[in-house]
Protein backbone atom coordinates (compact mmCIF):
# COMPACT_ATOMS: atom_id res chain seq x y z
CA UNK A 1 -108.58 -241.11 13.35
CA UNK A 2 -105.98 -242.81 10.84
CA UNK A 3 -107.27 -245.17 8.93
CA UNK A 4 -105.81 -248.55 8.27
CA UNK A 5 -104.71 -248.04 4.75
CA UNK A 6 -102.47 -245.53 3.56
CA UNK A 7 -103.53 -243.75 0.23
CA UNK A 8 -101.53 -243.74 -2.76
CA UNK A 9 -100.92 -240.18 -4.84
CA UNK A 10 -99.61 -240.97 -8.56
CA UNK A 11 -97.78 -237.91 -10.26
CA UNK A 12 -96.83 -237.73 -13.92
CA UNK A 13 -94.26 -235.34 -15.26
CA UNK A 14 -93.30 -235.17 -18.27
CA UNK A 15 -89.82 -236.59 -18.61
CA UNK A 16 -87.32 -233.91 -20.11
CA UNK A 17 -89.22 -232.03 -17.11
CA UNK A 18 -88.48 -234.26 -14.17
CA UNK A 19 -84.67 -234.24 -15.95
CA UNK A 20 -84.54 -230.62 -15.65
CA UNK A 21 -86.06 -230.72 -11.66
CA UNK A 22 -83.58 -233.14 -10.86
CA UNK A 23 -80.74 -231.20 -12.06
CA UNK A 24 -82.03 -228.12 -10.67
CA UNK A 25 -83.09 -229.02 -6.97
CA UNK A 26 -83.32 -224.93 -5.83
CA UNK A 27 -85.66 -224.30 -8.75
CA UNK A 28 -88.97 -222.24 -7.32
CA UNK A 29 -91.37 -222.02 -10.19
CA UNK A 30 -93.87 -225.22 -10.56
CA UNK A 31 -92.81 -227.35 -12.84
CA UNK A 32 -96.19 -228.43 -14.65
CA UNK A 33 -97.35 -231.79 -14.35
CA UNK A 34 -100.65 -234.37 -12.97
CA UNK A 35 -101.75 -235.84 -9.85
CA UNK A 36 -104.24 -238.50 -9.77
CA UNK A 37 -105.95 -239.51 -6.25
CA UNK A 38 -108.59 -241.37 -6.19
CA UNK A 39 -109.48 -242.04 -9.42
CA UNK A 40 -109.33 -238.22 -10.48
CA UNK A 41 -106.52 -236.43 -12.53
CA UNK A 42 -105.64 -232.96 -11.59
CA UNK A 43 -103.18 -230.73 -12.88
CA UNK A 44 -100.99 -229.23 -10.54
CA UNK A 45 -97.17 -227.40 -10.31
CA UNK A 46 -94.27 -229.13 -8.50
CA UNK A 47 -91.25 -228.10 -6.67
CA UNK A 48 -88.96 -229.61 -4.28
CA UNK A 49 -89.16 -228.12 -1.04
CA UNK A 50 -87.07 -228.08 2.46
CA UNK A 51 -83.75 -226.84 2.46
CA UNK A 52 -80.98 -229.45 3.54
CA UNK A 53 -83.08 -231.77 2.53
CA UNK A 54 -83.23 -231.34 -1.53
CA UNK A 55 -79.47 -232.68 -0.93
CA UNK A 56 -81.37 -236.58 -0.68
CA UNK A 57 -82.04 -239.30 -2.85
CA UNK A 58 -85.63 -239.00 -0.87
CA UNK A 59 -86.84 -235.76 -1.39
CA UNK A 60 -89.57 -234.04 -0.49
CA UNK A 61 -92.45 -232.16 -2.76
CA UNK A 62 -94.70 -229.11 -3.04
CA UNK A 63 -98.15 -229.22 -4.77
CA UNK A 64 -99.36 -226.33 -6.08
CA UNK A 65 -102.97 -226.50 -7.42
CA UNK A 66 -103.15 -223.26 -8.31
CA UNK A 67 -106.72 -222.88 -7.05
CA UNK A 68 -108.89 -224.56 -4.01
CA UNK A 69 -108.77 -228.02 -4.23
CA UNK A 70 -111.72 -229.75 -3.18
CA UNK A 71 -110.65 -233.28 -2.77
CA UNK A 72 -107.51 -232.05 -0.57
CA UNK A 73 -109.16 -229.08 0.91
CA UNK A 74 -106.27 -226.91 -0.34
CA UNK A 75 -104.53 -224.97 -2.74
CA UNK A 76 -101.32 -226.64 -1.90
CA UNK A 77 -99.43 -229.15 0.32
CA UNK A 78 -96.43 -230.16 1.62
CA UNK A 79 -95.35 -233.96 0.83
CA UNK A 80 -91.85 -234.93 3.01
CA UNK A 81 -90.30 -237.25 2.96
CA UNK A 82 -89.29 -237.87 6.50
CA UNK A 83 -85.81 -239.42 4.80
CA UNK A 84 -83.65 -239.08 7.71
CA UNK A 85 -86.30 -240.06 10.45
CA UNK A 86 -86.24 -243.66 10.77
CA UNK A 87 -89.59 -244.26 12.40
CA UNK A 88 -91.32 -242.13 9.52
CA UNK A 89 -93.84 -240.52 12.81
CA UNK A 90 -91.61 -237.97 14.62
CA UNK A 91 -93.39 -234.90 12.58
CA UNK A 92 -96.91 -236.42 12.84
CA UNK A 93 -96.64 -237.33 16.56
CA UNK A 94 -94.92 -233.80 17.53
CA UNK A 95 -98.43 -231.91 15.53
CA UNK A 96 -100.45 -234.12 17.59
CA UNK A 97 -99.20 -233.07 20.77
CA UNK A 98 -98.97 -229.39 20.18
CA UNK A 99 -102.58 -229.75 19.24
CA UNK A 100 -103.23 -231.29 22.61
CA UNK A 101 -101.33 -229.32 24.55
CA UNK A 102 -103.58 -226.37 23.03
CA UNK A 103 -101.54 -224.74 19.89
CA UNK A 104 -102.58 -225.03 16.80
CA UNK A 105 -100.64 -226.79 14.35
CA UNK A 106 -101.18 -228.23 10.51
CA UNK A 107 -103.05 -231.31 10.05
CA UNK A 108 -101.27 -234.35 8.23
CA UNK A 109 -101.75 -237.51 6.75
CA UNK A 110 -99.73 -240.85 5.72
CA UNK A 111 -99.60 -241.44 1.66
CA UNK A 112 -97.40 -243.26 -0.61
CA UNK A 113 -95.93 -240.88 -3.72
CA UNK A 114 -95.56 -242.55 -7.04
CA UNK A 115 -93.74 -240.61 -9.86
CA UNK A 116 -94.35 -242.07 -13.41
CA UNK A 117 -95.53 -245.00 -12.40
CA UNK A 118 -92.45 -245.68 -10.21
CA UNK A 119 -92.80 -246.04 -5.98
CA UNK A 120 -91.19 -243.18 -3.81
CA UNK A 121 -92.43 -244.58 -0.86
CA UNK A 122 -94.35 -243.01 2.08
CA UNK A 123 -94.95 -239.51 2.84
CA UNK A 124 -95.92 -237.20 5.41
CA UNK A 125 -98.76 -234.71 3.51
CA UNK A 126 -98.83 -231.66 5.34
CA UNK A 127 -101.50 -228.85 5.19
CA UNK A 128 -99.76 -225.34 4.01
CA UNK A 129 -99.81 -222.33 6.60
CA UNK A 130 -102.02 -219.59 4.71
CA UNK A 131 -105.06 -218.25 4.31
CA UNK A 132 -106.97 -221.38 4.29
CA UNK A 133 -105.48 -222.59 6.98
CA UNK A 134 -106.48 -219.67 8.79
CA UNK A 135 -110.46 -219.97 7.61
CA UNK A 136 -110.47 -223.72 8.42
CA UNK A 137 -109.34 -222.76 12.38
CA UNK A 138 -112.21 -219.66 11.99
CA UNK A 139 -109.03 -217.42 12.67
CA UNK A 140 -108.99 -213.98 11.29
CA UNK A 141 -106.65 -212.85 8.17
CA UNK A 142 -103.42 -211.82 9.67
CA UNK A 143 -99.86 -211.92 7.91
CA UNK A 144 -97.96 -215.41 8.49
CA UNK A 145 -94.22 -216.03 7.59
CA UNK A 146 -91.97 -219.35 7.25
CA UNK A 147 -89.07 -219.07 9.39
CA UNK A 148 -87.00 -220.49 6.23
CA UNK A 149 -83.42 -220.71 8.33
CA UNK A 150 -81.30 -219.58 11.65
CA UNK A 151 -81.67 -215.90 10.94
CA UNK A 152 -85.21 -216.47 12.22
CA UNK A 153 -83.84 -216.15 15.78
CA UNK A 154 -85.59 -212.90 17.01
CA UNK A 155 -82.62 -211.13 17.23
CA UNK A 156 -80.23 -208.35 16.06
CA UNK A 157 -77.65 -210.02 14.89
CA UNK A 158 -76.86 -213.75 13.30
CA UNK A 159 -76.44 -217.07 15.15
CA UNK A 160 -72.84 -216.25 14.63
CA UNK A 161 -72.98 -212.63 16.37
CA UNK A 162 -72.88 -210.58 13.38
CA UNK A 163 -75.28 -207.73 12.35
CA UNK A 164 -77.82 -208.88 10.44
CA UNK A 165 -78.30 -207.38 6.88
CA UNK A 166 -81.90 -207.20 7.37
CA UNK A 167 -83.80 -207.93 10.28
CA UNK A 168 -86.63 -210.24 8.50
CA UNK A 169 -83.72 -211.93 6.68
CA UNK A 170 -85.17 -215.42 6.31
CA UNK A 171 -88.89 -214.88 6.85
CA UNK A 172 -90.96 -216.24 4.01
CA UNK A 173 -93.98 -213.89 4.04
CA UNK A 174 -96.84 -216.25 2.53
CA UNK A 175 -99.74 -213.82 3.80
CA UNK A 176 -99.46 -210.09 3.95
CA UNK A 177 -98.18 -207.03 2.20
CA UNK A 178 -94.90 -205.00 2.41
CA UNK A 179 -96.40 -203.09 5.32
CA UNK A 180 -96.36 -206.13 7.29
CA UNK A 181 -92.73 -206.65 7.12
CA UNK A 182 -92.48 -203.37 8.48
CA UNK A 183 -94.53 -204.34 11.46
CA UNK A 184 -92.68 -207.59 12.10
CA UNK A 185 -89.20 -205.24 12.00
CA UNK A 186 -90.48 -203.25 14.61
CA UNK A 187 -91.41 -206.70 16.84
CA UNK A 188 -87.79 -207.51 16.51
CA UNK A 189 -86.37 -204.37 17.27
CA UNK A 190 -89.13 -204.24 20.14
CA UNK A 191 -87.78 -207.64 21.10
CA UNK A 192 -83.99 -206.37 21.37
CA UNK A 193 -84.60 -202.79 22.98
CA UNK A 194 -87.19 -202.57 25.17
CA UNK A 195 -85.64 -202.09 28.89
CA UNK A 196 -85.82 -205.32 31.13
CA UNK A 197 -88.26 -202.81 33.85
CA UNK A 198 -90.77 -202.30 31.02
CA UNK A 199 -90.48 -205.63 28.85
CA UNK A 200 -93.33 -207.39 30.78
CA UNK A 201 -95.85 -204.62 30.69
CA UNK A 202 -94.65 -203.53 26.84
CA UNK A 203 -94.25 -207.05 24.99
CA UNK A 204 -97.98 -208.51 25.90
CA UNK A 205 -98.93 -205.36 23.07
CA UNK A 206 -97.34 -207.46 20.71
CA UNK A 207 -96.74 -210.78 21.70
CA UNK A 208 -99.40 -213.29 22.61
CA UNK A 209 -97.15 -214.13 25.72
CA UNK A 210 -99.49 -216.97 26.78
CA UNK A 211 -99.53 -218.93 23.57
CA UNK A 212 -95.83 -218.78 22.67
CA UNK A 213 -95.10 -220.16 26.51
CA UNK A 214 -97.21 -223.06 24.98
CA UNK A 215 -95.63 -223.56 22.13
CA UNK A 216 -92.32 -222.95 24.37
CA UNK A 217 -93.46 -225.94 26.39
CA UNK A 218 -94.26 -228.07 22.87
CA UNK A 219 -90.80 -227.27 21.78
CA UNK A 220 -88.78 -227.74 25.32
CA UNK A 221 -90.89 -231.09 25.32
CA UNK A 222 -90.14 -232.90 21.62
CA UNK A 223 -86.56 -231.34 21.67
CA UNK A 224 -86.46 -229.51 18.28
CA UNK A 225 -83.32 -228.59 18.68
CA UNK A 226 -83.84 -226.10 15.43
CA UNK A 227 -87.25 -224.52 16.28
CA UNK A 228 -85.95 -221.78 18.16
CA UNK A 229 -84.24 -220.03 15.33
CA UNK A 230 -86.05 -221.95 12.78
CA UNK A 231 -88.91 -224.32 11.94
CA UNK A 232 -91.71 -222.20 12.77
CA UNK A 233 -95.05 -219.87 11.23
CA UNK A 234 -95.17 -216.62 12.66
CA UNK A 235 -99.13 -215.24 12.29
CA UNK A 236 -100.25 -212.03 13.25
CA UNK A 237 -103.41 -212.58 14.96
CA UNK A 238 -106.34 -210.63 12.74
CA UNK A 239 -108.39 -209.90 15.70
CA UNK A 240 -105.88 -209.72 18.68
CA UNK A 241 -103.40 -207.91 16.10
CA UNK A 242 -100.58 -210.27 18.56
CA UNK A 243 -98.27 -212.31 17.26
CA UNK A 244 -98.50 -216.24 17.48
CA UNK A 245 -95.83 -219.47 16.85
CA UNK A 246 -97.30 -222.47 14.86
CA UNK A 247 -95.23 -225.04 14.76
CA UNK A 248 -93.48 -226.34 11.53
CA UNK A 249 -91.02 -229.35 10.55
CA UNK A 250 -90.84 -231.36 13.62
CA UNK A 251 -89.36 -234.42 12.62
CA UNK A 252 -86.09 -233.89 14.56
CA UNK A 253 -87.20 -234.39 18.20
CA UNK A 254 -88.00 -237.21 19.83
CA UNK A 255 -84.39 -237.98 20.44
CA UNK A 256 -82.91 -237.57 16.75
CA UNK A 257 -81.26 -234.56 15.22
CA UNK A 258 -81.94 -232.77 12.00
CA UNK A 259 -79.65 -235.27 10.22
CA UNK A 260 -81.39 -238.73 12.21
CA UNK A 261 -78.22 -238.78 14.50
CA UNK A 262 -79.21 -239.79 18.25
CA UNK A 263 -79.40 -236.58 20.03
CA UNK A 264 -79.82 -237.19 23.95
CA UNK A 265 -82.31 -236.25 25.96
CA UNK A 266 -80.60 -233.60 28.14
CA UNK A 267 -79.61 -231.49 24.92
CA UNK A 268 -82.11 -228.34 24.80
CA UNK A 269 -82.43 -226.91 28.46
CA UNK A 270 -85.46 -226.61 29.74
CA UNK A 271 -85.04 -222.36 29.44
CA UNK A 272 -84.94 -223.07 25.71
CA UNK A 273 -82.92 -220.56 23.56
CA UNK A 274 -83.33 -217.50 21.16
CA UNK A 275 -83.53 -213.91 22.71
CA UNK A 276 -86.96 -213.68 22.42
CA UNK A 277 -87.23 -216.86 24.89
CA UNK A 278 -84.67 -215.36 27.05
CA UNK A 279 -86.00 -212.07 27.27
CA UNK A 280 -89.63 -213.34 28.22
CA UNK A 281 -88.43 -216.24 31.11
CA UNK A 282 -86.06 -213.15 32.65
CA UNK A 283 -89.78 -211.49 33.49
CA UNK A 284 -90.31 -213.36 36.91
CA UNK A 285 -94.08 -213.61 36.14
CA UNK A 286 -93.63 -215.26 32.63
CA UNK A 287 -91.16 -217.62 34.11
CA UNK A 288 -93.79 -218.90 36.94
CA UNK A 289 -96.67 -219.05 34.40
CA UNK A 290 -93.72 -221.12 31.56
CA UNK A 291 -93.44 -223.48 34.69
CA UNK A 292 -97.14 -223.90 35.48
CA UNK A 293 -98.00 -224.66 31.92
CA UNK A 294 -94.66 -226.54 31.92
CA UNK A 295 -95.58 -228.97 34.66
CA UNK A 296 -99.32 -229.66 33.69
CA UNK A 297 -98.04 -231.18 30.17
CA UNK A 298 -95.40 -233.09 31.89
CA UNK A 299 -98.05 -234.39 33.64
CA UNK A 300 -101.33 -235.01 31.84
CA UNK A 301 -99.81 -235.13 28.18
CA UNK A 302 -95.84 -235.38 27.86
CA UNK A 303 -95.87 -239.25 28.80
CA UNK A 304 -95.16 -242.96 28.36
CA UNK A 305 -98.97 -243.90 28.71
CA UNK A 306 -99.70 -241.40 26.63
CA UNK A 307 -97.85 -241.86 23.77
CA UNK A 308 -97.23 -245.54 23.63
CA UNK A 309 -100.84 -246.34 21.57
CA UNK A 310 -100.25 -243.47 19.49
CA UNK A 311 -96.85 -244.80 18.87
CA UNK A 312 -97.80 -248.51 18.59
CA UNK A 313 -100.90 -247.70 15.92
CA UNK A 314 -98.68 -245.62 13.70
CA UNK A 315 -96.08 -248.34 13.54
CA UNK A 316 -98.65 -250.89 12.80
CA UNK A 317 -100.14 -248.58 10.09
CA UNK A 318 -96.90 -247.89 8.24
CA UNK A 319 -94.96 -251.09 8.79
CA UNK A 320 -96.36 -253.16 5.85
CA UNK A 321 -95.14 -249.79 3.15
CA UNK A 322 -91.84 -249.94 4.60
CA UNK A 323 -91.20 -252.43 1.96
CA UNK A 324 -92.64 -250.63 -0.73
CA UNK A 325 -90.61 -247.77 -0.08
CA UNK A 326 -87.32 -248.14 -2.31
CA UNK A 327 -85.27 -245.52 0.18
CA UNK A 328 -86.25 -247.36 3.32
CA UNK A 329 -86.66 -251.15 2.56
CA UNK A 330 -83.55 -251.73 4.07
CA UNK A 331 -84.51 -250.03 7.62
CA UNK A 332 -86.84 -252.21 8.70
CA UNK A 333 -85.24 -253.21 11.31
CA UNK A 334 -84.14 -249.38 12.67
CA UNK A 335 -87.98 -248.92 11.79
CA UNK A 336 -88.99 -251.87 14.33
CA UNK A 337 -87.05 -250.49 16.80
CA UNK A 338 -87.79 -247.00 17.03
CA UNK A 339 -91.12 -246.85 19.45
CA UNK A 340 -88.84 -247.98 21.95
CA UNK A 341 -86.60 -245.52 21.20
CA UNK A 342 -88.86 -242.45 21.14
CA UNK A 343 -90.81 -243.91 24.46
CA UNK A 344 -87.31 -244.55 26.20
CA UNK A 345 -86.58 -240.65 25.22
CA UNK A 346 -90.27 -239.41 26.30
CA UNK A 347 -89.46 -241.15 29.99
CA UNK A 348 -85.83 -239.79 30.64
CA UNK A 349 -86.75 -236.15 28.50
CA UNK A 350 -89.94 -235.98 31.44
CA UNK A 351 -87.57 -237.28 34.14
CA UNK A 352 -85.24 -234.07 33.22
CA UNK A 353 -87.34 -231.53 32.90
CA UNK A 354 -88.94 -232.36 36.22
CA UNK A 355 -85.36 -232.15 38.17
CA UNK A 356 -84.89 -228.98 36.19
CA UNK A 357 -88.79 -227.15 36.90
CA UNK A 358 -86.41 -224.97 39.93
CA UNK A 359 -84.50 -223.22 37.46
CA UNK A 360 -87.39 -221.82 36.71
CA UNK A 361 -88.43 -219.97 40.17
């Protein structure tokens, strides 16, 4: 359960450092520097992270401890800075609900970021996808990937119809070794060229059919517009040897767009996108279990009643930092506002998806 108070993270880098980070937002290797959390000084690497992102005053962080942290129960994490959402709980509220709906996502927590002794304001700490991540689930070793951009589309070719110049172009492997790669080629081409007869018998060798539907449903659900070509861990299963989605960068849904634009409710059809998707909801049996699973979380989980006190508590927990946060102060306001706005989307999303649970007989 979230506590009442929001825990503050205080990093110090040294300044001709921080100069150099600033004027070098793609830069990969950890820059050296501390973090001190409760009381306790540790030394850990720094980069930005995200990708459109780094282009904010806001921007969002990557610890690097460089061995197992005990206090964070890590060897890194992920601190963003949920700049362009304006209720600050879109990613927190969409890992919640996959978890519910039965796929596993990271774990995250509120904190507020100072650097050198001046505020950043609050942040979204997010467990890293890796090995740990795998032991703390009691899931075997298997190879994971970041799906980094919208090459990650399980296709041939690019977004824009042109041959790709490698099929694993924009898959971070985090876990695994070069033979890996090689495996998750072969998915893709497996993907593209088995024949529609055989793809229902042939893709459940490699493709744990049941958990992407759920993850499907997560997706169709929140709206992540992005997640179908992007924002996602791909992890080989080390006892199954099948291939599973964990979700990843979730704060536009709920009605806003990668940029916080209002994006309506009606935008992602309920089929979803990518080939992949495609490919799977053209096998008849697939498509009646999507819609089973489909209309059980529209039910039980995808709902007003549902959401609203995990809505209303967040917004009670974050609205006295709002201040303290020198990028947001000013949207307090947009901040009050938004649980209406994400319940009003929850209601109308539901609404549509029910009309739309035919397309999928």
């Amino acid at each position: 359960m979230q506590k009442n108070t929001i825990p503050t993270l205080s990093i110090s880098i040294q300044p001709k450092l921080l100069e150099f980070l600033e004027g070098n937002v793609w830069h990969e290797e950890p820059i050296p520097s501390k973090l001190v959390a409760n009381n306790t000084s540790y030394d850990i690497g720094i980069t930005y992270r995200g990708n459109h992102t780094r282009k904010f005053s806001k921007k969002s962080y990557k610890i690097d401890f460089g061995t197992f942290n005990e206090e964070f129960a890590a060897r890194e994490v992920h601190l963003n800075a949920e700049y362009c959402d304006p209720s600050f709980i879109r990613n927190k509220l969409s890992f919640d609900f996959f978890k519910q709906i039965g796929s596993i996502s990271p774990d995250c927590r509120y904190v507020l970021i100072e650097v050198n002794g001046m505020p950043s304001g609050i942040y979204l700490q997010l467990e890293s996808v890796d090995d740990l991540f795998l032991q703390k689930r009691q899931l075997l070793y298997g190879p994971i990937y970041y799906a980094t951009n919208h090459q990650t589309n399980f296709s041939l070719l690019t977004t824009k119809g042109e041959p790709k110049a490698s099929l694993i172009s924009g898959y971070l492997r985090k876990l695994g070794n070069d033979e890996d790669d090689l495996d998750l080629e072969s998915l893709i081409i497996k993907i593209n060229t088995i024949p529609r007869f055989d793809f229902g018998k042939e893709i459940v060798k490699y493709l744990d059919v049941k958990k992407y539907l759920i993850w499907l449903c997560g997706v169709v659900c929140t709206q992540n517009y992005d997640a179908f070509i992007q924002n996602y861990a791909l992890y080989r299963n080390g006892e199954t040897g099948l291939y599973e989605m964990i979700p990843w960068d979730f704060d536009a849904t709920f009605g806003r767009n990668w940029n916080g634009g209002v994006m309506k409710f009606n935008r992602v059809p309920i089929e979803g996108y990518n080939t992949l998707t495609a490919r799977l909801l053209d096998v008849k049996e697939f498509r009646v279990q999507y819609r089973l699973l489909l209309e059980e979380i529209l039910d039980k989980y995808f709902t007003v009643s549902e959401f609203e006190p995990r809505i209303t508590n967040l917004h009670k927990l974050l609205r006295p930092y709002i201040s303290l946060d020198p990028y947001k102060k000013n949207t307090i306001e947009l901040f009050d506002q938004e649980p209406e706005f994400i319940l009003e989307f929850i209601s109308n999303r539901n609404d549509y998806l029910r009309k739309h649970l035919n397309n999928l007989k």
